[in-house]
PDB file of N, CA and C in Angstrom:
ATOM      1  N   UNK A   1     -25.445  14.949  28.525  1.00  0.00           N
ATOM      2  CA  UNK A   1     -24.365  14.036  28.858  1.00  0.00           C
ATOM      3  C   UNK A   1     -24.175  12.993  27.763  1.00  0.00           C
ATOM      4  N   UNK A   2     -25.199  12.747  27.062  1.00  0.00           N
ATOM      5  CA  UNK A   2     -25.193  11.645  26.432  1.00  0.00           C
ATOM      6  C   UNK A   2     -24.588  11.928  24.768  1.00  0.00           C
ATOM      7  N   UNK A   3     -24.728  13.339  24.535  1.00  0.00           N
ATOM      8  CA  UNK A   3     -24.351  13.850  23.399  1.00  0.00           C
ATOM      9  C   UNK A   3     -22.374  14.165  23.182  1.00  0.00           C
ATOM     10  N   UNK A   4     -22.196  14.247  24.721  1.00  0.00           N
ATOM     11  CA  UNK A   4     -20.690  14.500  24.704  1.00  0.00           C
ATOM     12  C   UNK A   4     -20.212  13.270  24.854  1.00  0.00           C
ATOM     13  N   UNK A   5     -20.633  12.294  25.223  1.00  0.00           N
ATOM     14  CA  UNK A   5     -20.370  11.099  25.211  1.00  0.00           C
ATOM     15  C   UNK A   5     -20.334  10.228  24.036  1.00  0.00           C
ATOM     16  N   UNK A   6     -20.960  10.411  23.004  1.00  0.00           N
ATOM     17  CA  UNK A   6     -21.447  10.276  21.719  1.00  0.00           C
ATOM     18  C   UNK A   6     -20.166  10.856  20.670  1.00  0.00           C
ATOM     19  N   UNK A   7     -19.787  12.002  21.245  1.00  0.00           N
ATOM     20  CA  UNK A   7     -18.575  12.919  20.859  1.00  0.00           C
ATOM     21  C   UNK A   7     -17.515  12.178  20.900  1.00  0.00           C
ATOM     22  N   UNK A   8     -17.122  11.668  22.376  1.00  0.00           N
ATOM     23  CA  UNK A   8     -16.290  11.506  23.155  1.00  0.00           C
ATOM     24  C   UNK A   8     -15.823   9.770  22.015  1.00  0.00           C
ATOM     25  N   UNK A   9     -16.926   9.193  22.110  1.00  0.00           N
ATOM     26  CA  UNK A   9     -16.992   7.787  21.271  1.00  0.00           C
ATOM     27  C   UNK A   9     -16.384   7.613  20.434  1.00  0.00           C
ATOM     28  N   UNK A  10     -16.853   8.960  19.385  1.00  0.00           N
ATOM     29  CA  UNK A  10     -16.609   8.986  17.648  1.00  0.00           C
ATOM     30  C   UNK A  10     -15.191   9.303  17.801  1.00  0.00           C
ATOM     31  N   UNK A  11     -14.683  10.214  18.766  1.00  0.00           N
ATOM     32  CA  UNK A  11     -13.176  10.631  18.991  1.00  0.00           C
ATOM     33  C   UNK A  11     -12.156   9.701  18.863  1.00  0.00           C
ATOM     34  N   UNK A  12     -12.587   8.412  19.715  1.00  0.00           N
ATOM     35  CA  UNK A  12     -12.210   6.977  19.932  1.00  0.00           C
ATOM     36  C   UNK A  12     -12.086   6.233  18.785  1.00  0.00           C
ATOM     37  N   UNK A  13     -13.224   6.081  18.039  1.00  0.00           N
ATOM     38  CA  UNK A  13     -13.200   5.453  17.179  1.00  0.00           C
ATOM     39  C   UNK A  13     -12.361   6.240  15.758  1.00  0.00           C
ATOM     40  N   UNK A  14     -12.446   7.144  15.792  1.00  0.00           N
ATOM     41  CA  UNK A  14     -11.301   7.685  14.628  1.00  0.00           C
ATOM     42  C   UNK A  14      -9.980   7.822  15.100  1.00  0.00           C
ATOM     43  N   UNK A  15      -9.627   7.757  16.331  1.00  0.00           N
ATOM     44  CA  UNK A  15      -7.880   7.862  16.351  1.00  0.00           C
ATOM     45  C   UNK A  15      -7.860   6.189  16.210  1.00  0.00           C
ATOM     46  N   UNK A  16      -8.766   4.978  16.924  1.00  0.00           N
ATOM     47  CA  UNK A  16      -8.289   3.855  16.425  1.00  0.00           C
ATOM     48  C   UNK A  16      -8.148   3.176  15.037  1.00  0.00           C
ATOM     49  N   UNK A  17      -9.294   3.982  14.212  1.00  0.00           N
ATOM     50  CA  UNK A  17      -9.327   4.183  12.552  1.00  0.00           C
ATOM     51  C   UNK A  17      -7.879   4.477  12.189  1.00  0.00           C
ATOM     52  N   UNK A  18      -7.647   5.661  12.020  1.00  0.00           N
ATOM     53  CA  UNK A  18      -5.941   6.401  11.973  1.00  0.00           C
ATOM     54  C   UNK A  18      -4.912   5.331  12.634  1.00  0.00           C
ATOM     55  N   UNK A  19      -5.368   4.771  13.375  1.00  0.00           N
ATOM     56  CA  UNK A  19      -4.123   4.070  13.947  1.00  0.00           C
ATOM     57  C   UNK A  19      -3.475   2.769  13.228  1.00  0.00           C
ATOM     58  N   UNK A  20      -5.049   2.262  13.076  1.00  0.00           N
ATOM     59  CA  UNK A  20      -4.696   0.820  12.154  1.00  0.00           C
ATOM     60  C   UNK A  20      -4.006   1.130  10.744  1.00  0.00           C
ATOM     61  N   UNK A  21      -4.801   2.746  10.231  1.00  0.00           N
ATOM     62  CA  UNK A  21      -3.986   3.320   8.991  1.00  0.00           C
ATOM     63  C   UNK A  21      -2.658   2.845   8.858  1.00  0.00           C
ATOM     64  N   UNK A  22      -1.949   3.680   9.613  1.00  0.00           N
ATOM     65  CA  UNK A  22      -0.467   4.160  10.039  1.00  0.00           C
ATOM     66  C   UNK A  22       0.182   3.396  10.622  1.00  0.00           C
ATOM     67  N   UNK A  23      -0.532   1.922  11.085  1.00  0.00           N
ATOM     68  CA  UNK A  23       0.397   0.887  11.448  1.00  0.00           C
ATOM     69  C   UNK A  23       1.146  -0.015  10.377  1.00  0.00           C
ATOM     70  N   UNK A  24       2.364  -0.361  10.272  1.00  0.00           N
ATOM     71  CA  UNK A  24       3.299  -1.038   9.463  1.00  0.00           C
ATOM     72  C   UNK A  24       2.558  -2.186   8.748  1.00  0.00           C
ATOM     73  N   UNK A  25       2.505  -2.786   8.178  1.00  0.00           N
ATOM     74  CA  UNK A  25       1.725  -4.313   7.893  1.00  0.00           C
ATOM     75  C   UNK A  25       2.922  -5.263   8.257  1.00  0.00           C
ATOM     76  N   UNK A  26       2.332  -6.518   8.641  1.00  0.00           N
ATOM     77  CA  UNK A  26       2.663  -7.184   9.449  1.00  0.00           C
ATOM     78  C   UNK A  26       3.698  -7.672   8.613  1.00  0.00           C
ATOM     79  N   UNK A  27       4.493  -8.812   9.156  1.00  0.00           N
ATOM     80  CA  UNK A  27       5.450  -9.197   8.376  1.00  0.00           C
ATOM     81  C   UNK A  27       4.915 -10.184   7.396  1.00  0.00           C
ATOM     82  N   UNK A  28       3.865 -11.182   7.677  1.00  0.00           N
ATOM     83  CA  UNK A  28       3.531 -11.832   7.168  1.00  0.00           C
ATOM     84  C   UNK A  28       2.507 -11.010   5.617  1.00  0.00           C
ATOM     85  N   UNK A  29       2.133  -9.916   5.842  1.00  0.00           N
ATOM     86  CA  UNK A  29       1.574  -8.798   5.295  1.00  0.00           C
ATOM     87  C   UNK A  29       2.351  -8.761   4.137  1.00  0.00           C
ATOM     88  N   UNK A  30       3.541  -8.665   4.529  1.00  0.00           N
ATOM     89  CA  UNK A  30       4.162  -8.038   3.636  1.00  0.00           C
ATOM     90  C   UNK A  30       5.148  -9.069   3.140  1.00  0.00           C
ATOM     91  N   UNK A  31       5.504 -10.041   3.266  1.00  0.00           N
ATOM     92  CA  UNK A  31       6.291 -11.193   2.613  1.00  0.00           C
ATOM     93  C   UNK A  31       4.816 -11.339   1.698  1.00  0.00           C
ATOM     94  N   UNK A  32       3.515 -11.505   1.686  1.00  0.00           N
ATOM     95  CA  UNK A  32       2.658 -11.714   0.767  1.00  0.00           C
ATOM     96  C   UNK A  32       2.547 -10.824   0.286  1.00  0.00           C
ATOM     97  N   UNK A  33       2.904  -9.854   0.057  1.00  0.00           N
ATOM     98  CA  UNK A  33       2.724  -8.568  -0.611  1.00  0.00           C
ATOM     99  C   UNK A  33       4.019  -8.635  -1.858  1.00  0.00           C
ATOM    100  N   UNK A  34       5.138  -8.779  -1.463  1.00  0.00           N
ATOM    101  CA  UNK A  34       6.068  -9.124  -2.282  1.00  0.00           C
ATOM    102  C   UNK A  34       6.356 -10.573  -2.925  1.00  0.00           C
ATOM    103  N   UNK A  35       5.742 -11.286  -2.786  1.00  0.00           N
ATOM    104  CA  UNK A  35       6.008 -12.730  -3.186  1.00  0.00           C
ATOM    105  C   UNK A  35       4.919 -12.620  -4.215  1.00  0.00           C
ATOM    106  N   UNK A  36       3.761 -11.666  -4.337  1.00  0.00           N
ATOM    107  CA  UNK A  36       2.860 -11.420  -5.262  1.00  0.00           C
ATOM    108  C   UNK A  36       3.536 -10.212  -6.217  1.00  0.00           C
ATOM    109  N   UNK A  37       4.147  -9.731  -5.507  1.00  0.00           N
ATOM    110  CA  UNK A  37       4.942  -8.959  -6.828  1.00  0.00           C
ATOM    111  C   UNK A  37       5.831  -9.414  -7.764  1.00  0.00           C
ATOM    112  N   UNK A  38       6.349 -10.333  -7.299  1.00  0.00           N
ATOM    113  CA  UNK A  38       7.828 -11.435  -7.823  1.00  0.00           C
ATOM    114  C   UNK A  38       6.590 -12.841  -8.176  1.00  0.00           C
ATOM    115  N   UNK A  39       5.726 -13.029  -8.375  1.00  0.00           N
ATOM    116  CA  UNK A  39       5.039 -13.839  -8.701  1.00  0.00           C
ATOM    117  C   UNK A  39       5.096 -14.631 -10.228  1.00  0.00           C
ATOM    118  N   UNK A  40       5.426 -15.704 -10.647  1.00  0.00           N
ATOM    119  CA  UNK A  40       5.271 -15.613 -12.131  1.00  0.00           C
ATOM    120  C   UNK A  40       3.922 -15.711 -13.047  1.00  0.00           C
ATOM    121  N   UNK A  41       3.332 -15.896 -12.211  1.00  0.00           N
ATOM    122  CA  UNK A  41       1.767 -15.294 -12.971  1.00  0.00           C
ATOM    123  C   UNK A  41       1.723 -13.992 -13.038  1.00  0.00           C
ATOM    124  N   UNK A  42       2.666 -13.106 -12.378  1.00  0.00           N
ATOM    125  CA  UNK A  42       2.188 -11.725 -12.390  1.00  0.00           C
ATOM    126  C   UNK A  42       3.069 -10.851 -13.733  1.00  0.00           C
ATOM    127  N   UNK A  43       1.354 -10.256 -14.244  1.00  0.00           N
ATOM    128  CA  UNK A  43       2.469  -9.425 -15.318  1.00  0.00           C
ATOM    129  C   UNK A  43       3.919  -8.594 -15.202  1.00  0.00           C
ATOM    130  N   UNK A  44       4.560  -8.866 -15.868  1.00  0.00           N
ATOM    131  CA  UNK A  44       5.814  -7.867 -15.819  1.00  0.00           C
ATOM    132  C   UNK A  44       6.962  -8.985 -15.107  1.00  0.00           C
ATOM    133  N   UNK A  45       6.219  -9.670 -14.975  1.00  0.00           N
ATOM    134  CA  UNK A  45       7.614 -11.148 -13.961  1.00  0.00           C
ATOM    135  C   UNK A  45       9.041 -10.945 -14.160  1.00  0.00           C
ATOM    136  N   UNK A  46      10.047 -11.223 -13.747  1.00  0.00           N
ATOM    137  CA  UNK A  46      10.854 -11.104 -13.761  1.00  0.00           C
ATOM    138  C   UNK A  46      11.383  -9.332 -14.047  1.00  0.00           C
ATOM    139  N   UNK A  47      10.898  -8.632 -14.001  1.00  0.00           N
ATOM    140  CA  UNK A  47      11.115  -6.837 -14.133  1.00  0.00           C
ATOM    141  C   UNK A  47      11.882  -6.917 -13.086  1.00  0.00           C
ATOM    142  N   UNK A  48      11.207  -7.318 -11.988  1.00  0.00           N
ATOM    143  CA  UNK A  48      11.549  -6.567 -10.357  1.00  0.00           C
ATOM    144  C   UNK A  48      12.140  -7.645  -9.563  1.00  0.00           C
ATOM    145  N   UNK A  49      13.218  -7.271  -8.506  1.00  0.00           N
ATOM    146  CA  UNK A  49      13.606  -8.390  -7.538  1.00  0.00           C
ATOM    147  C   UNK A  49      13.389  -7.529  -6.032  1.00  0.00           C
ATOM    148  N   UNK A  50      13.060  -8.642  -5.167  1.00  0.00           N
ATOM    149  CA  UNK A  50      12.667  -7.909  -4.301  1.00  0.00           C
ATOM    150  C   UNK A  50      14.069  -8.061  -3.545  1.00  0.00           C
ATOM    151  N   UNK A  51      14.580  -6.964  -2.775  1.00  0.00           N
ATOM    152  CA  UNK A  51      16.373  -6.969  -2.098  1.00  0.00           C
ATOM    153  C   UNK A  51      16.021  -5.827  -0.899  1.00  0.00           C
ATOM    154  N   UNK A  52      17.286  -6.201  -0.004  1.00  0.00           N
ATOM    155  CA  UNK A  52      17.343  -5.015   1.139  1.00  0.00           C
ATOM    156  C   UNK A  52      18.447  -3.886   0.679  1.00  0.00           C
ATOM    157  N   UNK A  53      17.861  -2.509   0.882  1.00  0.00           N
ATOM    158  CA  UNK A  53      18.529  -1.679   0.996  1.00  0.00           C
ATOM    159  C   UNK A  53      19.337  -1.268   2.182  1.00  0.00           C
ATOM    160  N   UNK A  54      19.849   0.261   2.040  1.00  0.00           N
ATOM    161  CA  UNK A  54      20.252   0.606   3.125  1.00  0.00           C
ATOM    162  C   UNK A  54      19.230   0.857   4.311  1.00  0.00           C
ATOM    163  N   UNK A  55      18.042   1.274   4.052  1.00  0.00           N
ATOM    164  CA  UNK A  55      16.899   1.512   5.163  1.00  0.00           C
ATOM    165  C   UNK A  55      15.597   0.611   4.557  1.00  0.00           C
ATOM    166  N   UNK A  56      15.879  -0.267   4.538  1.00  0.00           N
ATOM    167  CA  UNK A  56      14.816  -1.383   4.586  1.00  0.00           C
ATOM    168  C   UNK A  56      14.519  -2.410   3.658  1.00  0.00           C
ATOM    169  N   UNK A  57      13.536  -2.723   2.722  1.00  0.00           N
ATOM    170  CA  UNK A  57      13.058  -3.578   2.071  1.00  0.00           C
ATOM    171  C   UNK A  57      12.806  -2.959   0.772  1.00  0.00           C
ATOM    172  N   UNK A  58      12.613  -2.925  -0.373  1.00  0.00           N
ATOM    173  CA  UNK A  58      12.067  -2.852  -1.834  1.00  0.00           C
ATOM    174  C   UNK A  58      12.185  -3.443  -2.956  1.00  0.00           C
ATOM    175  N   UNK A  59      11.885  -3.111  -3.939  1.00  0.00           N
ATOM    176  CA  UNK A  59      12.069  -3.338  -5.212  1.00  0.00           C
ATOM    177  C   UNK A  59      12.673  -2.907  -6.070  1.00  0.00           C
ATOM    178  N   UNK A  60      14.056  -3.664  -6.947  1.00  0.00           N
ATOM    179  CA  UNK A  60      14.884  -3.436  -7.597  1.00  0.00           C
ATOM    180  C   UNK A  60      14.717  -4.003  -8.730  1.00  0.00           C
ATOM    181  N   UNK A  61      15.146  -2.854 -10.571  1.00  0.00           N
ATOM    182  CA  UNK A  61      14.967  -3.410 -11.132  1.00  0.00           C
ATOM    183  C   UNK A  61      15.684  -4.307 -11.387  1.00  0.00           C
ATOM    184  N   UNK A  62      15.550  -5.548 -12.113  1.00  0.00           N
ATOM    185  CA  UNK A  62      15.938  -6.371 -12.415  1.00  0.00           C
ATOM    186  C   UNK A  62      16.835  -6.313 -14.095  1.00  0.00           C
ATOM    187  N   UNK A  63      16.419  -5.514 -14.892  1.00  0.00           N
ATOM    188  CA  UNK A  63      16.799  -5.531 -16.042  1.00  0.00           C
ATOM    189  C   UNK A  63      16.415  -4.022 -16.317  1.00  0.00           C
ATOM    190  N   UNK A  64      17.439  -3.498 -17.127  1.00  0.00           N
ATOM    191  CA  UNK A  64      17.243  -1.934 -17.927  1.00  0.00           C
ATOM    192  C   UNK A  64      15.621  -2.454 -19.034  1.00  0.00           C
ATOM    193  N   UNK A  65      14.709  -1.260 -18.460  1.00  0.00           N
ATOM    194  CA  UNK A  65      13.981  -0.778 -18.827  1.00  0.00           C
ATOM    195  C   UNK A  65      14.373   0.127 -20.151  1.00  0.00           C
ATOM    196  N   UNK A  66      13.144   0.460 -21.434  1.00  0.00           N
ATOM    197  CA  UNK A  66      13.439   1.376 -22.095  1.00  0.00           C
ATOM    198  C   UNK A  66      11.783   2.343 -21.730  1.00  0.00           C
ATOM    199  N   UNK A  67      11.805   3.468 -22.005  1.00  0.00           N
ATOM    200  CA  UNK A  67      10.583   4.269 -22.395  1.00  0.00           C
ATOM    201  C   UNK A  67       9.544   3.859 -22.620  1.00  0.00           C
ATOM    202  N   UNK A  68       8.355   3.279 -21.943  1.00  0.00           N
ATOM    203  CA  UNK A  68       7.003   3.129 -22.193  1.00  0.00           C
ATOM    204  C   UNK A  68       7.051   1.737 -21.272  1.00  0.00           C
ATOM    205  N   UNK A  69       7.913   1.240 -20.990  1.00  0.00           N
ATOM    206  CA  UNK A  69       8.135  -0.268 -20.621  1.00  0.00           C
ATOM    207  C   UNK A  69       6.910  -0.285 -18.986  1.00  0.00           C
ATOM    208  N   UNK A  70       5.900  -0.790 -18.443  1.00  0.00           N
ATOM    209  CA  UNK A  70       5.211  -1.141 -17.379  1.00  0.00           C
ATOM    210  C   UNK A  70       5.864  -1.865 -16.567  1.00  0.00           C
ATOM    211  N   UNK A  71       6.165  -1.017 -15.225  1.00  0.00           N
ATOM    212  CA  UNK A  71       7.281  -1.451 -14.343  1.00  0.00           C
ATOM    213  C   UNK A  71       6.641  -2.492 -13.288  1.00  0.00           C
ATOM    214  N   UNK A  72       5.392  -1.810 -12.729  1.00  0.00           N
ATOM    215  CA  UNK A  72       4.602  -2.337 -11.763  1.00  0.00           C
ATOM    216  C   UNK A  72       3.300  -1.862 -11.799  1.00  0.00           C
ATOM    217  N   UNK A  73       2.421  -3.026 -11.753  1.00  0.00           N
ATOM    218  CA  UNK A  73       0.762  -2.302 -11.768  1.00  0.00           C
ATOM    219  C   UNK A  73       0.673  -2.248 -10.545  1.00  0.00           C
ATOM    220  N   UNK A  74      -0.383  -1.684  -9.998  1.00  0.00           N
ATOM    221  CA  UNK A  74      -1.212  -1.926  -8.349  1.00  0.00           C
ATOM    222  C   UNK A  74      -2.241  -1.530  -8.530  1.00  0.00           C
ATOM    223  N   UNK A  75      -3.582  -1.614  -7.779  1.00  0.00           N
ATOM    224  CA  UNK A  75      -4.899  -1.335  -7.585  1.00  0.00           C
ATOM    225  C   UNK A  75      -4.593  -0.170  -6.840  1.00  0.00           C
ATOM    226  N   UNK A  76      -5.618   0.967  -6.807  1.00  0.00           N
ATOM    227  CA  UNK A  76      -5.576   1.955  -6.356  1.00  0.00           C
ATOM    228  C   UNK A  76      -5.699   2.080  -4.595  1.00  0.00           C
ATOM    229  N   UNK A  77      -5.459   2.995  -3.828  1.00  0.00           N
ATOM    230  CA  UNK A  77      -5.723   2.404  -2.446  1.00  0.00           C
ATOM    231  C   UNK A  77      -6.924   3.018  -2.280  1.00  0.00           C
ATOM    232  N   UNK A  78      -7.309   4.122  -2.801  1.00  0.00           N
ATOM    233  CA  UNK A  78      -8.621   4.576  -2.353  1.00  0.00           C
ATOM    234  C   UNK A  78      -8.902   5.591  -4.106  1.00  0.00           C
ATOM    235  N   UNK A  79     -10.290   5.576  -4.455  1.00  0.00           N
ATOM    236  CA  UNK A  79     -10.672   6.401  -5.213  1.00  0.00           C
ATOM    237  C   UNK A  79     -11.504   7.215  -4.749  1.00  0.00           C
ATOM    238  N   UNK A  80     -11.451   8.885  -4.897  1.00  0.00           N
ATOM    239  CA  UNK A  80     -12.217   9.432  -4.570  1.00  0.00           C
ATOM    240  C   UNK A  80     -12.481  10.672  -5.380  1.00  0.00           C
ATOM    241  N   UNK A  81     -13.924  11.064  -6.321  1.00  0.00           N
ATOM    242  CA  UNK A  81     -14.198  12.588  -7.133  1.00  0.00           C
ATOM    243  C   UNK A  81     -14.230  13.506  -6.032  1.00  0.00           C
ATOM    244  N   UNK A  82     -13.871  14.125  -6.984  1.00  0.00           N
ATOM    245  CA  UNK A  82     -13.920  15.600  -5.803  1.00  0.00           C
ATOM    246  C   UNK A  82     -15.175  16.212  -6.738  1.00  0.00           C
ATOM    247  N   UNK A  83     -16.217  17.038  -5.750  1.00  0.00           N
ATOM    248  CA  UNK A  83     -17.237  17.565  -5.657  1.00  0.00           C
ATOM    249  C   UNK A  83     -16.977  18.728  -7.232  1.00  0.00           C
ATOM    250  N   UNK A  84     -16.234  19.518  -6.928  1.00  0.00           N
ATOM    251  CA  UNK A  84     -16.065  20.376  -8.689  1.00  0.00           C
ATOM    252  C   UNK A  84     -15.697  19.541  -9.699  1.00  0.00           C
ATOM    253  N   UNK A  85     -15.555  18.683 -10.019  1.00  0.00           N
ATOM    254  CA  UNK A  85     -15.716  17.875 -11.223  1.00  0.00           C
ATOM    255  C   UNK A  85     -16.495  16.272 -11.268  1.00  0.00           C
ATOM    256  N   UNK A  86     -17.657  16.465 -10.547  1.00  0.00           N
ATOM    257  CA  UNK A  86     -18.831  15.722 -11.216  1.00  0.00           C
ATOM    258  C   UNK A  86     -19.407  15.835 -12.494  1.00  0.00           C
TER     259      UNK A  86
END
């Protein structure tokens, strides 16, 4: 009993894992998320404006880019090797 229960737990705890995934970030989430992109400490400043589209929120450039030009950095969301190339 105690082993399906144990089952039953981990079941729980990974759809609430997945859930927090796949939930939107908050608004406040995300006004700090873009106010750090439009930041003027942040490299590339003035590149990007943040505007509403037809289906939601993003980033527009601000000025014609040429070839090689760094539009936007970000940190990775997850790194992970895969087992055949250690």
């Amino acid at each position: 009993m105690a082993a399906s229960s144990a089952t039953a737990d981990a079941a729980e705890l990974k759809q609430q894992q997945l859930a927090l995934l796949l939930a939107p970030p908050s608004a406040a989430a995300a006004a700090a998320y873009y106010a750090r992109l439009t930041d003027e400490g942040t490299p590339g400043h003035g590149r990007v404006t943040v505007g509403r589209a037809a289906h939601g929120k993003g980033l527009f450039a601000a000025r014609d880019f040429v070839q090689g030009d760094r539009v936007l950095v970000e940190p990775p969301l997850i790194g992970m090797q895969q087992e055949a190339n250690r």
